[in-house]
Protein backbone atom coordinates (compact mmCIF):
# COMPACT_ATOMS: atom_id res chain seq x y z
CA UNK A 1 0.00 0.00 0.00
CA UNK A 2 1.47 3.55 -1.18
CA UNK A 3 0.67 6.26 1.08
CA UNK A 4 1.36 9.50 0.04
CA UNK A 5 3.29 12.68 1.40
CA UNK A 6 0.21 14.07 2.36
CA UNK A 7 -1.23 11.17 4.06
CA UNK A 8 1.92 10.71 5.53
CA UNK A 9 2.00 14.52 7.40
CA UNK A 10 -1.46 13.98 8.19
CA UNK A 11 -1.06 10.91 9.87
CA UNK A 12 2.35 12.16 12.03
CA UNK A 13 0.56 14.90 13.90
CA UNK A 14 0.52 18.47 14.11
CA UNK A 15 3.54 21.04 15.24
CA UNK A 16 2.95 22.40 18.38
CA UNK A 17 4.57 24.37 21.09
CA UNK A 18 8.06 23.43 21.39
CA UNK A 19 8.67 19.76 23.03
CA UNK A 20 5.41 19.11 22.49
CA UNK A 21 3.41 16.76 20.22
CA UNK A 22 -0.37 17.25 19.33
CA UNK A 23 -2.06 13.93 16.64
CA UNK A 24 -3.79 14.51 13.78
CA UNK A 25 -7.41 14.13 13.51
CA UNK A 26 -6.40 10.97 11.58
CA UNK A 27 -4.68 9.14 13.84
CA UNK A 28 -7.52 10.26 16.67
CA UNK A 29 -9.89 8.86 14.38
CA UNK A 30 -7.86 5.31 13.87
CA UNK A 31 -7.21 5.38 17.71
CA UNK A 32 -10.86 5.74 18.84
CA UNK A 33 -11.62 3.08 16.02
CA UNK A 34 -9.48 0.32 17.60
CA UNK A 35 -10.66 1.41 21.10
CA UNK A 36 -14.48 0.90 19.36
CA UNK A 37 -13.31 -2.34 18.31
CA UNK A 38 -11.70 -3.69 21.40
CA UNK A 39 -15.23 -2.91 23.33
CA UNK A 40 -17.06 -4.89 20.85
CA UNK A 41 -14.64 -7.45 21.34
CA UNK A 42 -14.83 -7.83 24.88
CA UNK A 43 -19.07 -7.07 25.11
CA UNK A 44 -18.61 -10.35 22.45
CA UNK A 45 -16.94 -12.75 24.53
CA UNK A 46 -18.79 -12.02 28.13
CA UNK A 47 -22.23 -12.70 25.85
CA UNK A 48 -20.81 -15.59 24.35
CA UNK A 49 -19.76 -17.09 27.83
CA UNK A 50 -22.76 -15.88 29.20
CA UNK A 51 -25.02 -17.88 26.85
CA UNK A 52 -22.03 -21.15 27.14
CA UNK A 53 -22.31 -21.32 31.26
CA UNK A 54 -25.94 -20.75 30.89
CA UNK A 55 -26.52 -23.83 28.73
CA UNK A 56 -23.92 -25.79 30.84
CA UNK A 57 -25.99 -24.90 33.81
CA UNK A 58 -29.73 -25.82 32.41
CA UNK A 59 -27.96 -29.10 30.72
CA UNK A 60 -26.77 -29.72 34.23
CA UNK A 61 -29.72 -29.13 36.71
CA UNK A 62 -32.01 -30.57 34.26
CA UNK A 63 -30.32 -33.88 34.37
CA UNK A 64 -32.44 -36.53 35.78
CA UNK A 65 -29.72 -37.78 38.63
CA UNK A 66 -29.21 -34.13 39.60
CA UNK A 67 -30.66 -33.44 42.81
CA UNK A 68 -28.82 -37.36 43.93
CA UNK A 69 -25.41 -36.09 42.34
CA UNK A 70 -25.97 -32.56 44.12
CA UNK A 71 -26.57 -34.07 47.49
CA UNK A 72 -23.48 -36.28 46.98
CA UNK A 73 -20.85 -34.04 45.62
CA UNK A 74 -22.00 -30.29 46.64
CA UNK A 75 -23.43 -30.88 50.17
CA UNK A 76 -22.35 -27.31 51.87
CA UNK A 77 -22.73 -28.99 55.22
CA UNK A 78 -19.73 -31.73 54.34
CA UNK A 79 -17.93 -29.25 52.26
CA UNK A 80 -17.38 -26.86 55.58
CA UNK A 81 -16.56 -30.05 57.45
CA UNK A 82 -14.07 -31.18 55.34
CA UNK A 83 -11.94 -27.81 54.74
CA UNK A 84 -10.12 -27.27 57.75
CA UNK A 85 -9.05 -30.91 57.47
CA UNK A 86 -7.80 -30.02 53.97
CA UNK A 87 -6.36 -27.38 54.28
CA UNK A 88 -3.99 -29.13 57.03
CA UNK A 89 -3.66 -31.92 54.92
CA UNK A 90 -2.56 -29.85 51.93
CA UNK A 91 0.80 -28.51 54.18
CA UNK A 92 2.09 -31.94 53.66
CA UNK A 93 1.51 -31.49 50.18
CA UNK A 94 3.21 -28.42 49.78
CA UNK A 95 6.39 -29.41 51.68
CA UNK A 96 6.36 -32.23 49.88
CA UNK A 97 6.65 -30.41 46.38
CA UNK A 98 9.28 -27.68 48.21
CA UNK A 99 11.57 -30.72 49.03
CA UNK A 100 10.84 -33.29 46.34
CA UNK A 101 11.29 -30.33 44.03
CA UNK A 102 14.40 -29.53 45.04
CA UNK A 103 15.39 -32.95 44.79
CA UNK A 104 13.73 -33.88 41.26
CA UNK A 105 16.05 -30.59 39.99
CA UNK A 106 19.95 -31.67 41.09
CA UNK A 107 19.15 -35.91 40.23
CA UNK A 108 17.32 -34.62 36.81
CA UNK A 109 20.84 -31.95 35.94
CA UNK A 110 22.92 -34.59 36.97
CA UNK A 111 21.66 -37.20 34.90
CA UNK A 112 21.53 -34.92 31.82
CA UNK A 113 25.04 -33.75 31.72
CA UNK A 114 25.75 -37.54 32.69
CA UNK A 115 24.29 -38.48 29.24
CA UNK A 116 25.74 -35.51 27.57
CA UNK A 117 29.23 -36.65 28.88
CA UNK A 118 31.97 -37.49 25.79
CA UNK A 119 34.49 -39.84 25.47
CA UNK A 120 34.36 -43.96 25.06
CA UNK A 121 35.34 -43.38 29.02
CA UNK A 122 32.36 -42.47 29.85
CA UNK A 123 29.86 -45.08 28.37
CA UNK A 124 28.63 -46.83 30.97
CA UNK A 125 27.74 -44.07 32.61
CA UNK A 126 25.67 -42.88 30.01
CA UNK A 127 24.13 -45.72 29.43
CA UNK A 128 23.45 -46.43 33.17
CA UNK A 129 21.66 -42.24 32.38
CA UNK A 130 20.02 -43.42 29.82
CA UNK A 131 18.22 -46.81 30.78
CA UNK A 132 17.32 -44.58 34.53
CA UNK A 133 15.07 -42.04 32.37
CA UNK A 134 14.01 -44.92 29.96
CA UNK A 135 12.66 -47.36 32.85
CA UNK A 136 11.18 -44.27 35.16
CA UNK A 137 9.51 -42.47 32.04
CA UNK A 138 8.28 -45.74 30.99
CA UNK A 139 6.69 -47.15 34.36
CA UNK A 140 3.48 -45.63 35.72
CA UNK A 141 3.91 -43.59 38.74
CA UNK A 142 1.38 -45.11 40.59
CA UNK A 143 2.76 -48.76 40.37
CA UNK A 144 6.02 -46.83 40.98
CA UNK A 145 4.47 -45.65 44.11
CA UNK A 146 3.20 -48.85 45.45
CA UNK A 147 6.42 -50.67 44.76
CA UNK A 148 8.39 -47.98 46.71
CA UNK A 149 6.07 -47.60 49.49
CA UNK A 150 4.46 -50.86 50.08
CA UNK A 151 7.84 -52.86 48.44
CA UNK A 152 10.39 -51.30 50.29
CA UNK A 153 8.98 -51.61 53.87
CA UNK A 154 8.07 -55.75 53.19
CA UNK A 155 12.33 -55.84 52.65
CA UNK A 156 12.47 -55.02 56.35
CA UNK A 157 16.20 -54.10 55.69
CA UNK A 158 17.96 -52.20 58.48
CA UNK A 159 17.90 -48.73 58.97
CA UNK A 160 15.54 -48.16 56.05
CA UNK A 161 12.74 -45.71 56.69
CA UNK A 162 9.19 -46.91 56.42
CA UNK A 163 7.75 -43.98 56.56
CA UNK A 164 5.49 -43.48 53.76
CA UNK A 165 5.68 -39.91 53.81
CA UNK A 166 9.68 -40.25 52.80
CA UNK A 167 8.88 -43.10 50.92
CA UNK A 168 6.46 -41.35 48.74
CA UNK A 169 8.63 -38.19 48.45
CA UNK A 170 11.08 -41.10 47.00
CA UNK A 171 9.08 -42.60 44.38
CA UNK A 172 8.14 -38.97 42.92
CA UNK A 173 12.26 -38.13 42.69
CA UNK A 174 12.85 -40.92 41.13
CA UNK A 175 9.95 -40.72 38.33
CA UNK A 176 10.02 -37.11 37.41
CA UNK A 177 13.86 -36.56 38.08
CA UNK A 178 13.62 -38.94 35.07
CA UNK A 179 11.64 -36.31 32.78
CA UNK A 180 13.48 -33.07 33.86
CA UNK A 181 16.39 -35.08 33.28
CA UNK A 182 15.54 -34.80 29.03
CA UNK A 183 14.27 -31.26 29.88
CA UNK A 184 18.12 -30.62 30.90
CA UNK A 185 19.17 -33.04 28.19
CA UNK A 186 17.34 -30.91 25.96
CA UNK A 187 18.10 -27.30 26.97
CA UNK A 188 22.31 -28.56 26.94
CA UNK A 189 22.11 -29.67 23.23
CA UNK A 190 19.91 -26.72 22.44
CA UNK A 191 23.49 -24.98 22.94
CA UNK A 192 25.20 -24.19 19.92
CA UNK A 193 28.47 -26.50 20.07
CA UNK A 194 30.54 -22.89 19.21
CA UNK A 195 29.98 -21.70 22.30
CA UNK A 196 31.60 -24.60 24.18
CA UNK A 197 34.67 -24.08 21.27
CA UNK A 198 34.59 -20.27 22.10
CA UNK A 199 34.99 -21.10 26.01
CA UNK A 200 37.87 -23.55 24.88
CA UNK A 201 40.00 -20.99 23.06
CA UNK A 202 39.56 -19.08 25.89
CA UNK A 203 41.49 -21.30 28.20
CA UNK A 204 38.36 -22.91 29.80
CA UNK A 205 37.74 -26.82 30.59
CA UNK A 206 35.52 -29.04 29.30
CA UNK A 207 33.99 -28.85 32.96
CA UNK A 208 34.37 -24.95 33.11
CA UNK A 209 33.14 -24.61 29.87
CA UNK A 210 29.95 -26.52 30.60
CA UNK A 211 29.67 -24.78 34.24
CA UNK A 212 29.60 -21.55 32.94
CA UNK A 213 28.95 -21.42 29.65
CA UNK A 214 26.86 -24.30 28.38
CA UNK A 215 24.77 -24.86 31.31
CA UNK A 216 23.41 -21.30 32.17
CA UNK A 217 22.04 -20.84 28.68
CA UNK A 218 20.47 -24.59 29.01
CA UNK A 219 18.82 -24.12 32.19
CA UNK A 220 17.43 -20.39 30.97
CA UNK A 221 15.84 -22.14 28.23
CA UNK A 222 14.36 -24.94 29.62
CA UNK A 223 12.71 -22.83 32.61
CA UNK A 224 8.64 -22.99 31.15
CA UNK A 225 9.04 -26.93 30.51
CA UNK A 226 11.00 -27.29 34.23
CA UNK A 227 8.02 -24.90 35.82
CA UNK A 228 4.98 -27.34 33.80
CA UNK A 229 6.77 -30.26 35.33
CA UNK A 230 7.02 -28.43 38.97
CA UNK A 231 2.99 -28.14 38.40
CA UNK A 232 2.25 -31.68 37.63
CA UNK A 233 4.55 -32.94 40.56
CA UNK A 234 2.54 -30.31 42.80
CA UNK A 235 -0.58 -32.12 41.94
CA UNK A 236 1.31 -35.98 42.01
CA UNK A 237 2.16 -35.63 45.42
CA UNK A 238 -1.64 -36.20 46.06
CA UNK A 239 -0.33 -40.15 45.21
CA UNK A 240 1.16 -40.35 48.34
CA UNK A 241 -1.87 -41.16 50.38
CA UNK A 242 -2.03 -44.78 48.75
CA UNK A 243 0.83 -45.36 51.77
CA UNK A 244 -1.29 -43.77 54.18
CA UNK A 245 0.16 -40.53 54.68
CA UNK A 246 -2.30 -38.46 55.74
CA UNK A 247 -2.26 -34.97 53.07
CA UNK A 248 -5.19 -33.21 51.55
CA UNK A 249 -6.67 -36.25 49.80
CA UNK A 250 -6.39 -38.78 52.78
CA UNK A 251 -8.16 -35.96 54.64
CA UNK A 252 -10.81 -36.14 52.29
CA UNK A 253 -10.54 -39.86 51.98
CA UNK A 254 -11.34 -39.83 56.18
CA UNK A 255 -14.88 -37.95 55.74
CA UNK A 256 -16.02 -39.76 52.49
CA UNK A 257 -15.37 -42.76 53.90
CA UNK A 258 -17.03 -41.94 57.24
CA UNK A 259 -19.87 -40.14 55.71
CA UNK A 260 -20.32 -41.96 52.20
CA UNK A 261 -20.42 -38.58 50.87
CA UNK A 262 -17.82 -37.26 48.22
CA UNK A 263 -18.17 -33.62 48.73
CA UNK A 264 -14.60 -33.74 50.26
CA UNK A 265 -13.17 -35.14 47.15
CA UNK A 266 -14.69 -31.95 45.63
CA UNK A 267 -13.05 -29.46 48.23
CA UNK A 268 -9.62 -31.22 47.98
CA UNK A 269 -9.95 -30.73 44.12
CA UNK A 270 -10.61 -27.49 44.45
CA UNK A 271 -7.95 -26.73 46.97
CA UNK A 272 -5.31 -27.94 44.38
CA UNK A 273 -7.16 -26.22 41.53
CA UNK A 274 -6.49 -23.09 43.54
CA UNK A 275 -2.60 -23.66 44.38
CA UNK A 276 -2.03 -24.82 40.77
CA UNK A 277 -3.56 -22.04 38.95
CA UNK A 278 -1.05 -19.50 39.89
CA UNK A 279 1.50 -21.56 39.17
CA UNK A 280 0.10 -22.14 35.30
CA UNK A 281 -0.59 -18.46 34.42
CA UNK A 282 2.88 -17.53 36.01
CA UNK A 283 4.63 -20.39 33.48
CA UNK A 284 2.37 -19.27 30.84
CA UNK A 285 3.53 -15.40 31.50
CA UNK A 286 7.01 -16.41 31.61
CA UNK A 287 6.78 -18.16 28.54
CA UNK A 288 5.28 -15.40 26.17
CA UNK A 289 7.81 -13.41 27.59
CA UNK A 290 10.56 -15.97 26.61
CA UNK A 291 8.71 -16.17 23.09
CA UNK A 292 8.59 -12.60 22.99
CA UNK A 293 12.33 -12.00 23.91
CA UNK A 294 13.82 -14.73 21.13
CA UNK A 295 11.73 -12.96 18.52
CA UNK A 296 12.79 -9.67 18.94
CA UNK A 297 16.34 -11.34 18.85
CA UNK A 298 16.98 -11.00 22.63
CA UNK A 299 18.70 -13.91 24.50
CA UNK A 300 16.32 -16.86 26.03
């Protein structure tokens, strides 16, 4: 499209006082256009989700089993019962991701840069890397779980904890320290192989050159995929009640069981909906901003 010189100075604005900038009637116009637009937009969608939970909600209390399903799952009376047992529940939960976490991120680094080792020297142990994430990626975490936590204690070795708490926490390092492991894996080869030839001519090691060169560029890459895995392991170590360990689904477990109603299944959803949520839009955010960054040809 050819716009002319006097579109042009139409478009840029009018002189004003000095410093000062006043826009064209033209550019007012396009402005208030898009701002006509956006409201549209918006009034759009709210109507449009409007009429969608609307629907949802007639399809829903119309159902023939609703009033049954309603005094199951949404009793208000179980629902405040079961919260405060929850919510104390859930602090197992949380430590649980805080420490398992922390754990899941050294085992899964140093497996990666064990399978991104070189040299015929260092085979087995990259083999011995490789077959750890291809057995833990490969077998469930549940039957993971069980074997850990009911396995381990039927041993009756000496000196081995059988608390399932630890036990649990365990079984989760072990499976997802597998997965962040290729996350690692993945950011490290990601790494242009002249940067590790760069930090050679410089005087560097092969371990100084991935310590300080390779491995912070990796791990800034790989930070969205690490944080996604970081939410599923925050929801995961819900597993750990299977051993008994009382957290926020045992809780809930209790009163069902007691009361043959599921409403506390319902609140303990809910409660990890609500601790997982912020964790999503905050990888989400970071992501876009990532995205955003490497297209604008900033560093990852």
């Amino acid at each position: 499209m050819t716009v002319t010189k006097e579109e042009f100075e139409e478009d840029s604005g009018e002189e004003g006082p000095p410093g000062s900038y006043v826009p064209s009637q033209r550019r007012l116009d396009r402005e208030r256009y898009r701002r006509a637009r956006s409201r549209r937009a918006t009034a759009i969608a709210a109507l449009s989700t409007l009429v969608t939970g609307a629907v949802l909600y007639l399809v829903v209390v119309n159902a023939p089993g609703w009033p049954r399903t309603r005094e199951t799952f949404f009793d208000p009376g179980y629902a405040r019962e079961a919260l405060p047992k929850v919510l104390e529940g859930l602090w197992l939960n949380v430590r649980l991701l805080l420490v398992c976490g922390a754990a899941v991120l050294v085992l899964g680094m140093l497996i990666a840069v064990a399978r991104t080792l070189r040299g015929p020297v260092f085979f087995p142990l990259r083999a011995l890397a490789a077959a750890y994430t291809d057995f833990f990626r490969g077998l469930p975490l549940i039957i993971n779980l069980m074997i850990v936590v009911l396995g381990v204690p039927a041993l009756r070795l000496q000196g081995v904890t059988v608390d399932p708490v630890l036990l649990g926490g365990t079984a989760l390092t072990l499976t997802y320290s597998a997965y962040v492991a290729e996350v690692f894996r993945a950011g490290i080869e990601s790494v242009h192989p002249s940067q590790r030839a760069a930090a050679r001519s410089l005087g560097l090691s092969n371990r100084q050159a991935l310590r300080h060169v390779v491995l912070p560029q990796a791990v800034r890459r790989q930070v969205p995929p690490l944080l996604n895995d970081l939410v599923s392991l925050q929801k995961d170590t819900g597993l750990v009640s299977i051993g008994g360990a009382v957290d926020a689904v045992r809780a809930a477990d209790i009163i069902a069981g007691r009361s043959l109603n599921y409403t506390p299944y319902i609140v303990a959803g809910l409660v990890f909906v609500a601790l997982t949520i912020p964790m999503t839009r905050f990888t989400d955010w970071l992501t876009a901003r990532t995205d955003r960054r490497r297209a604008q040809g900033g560093t990852a």
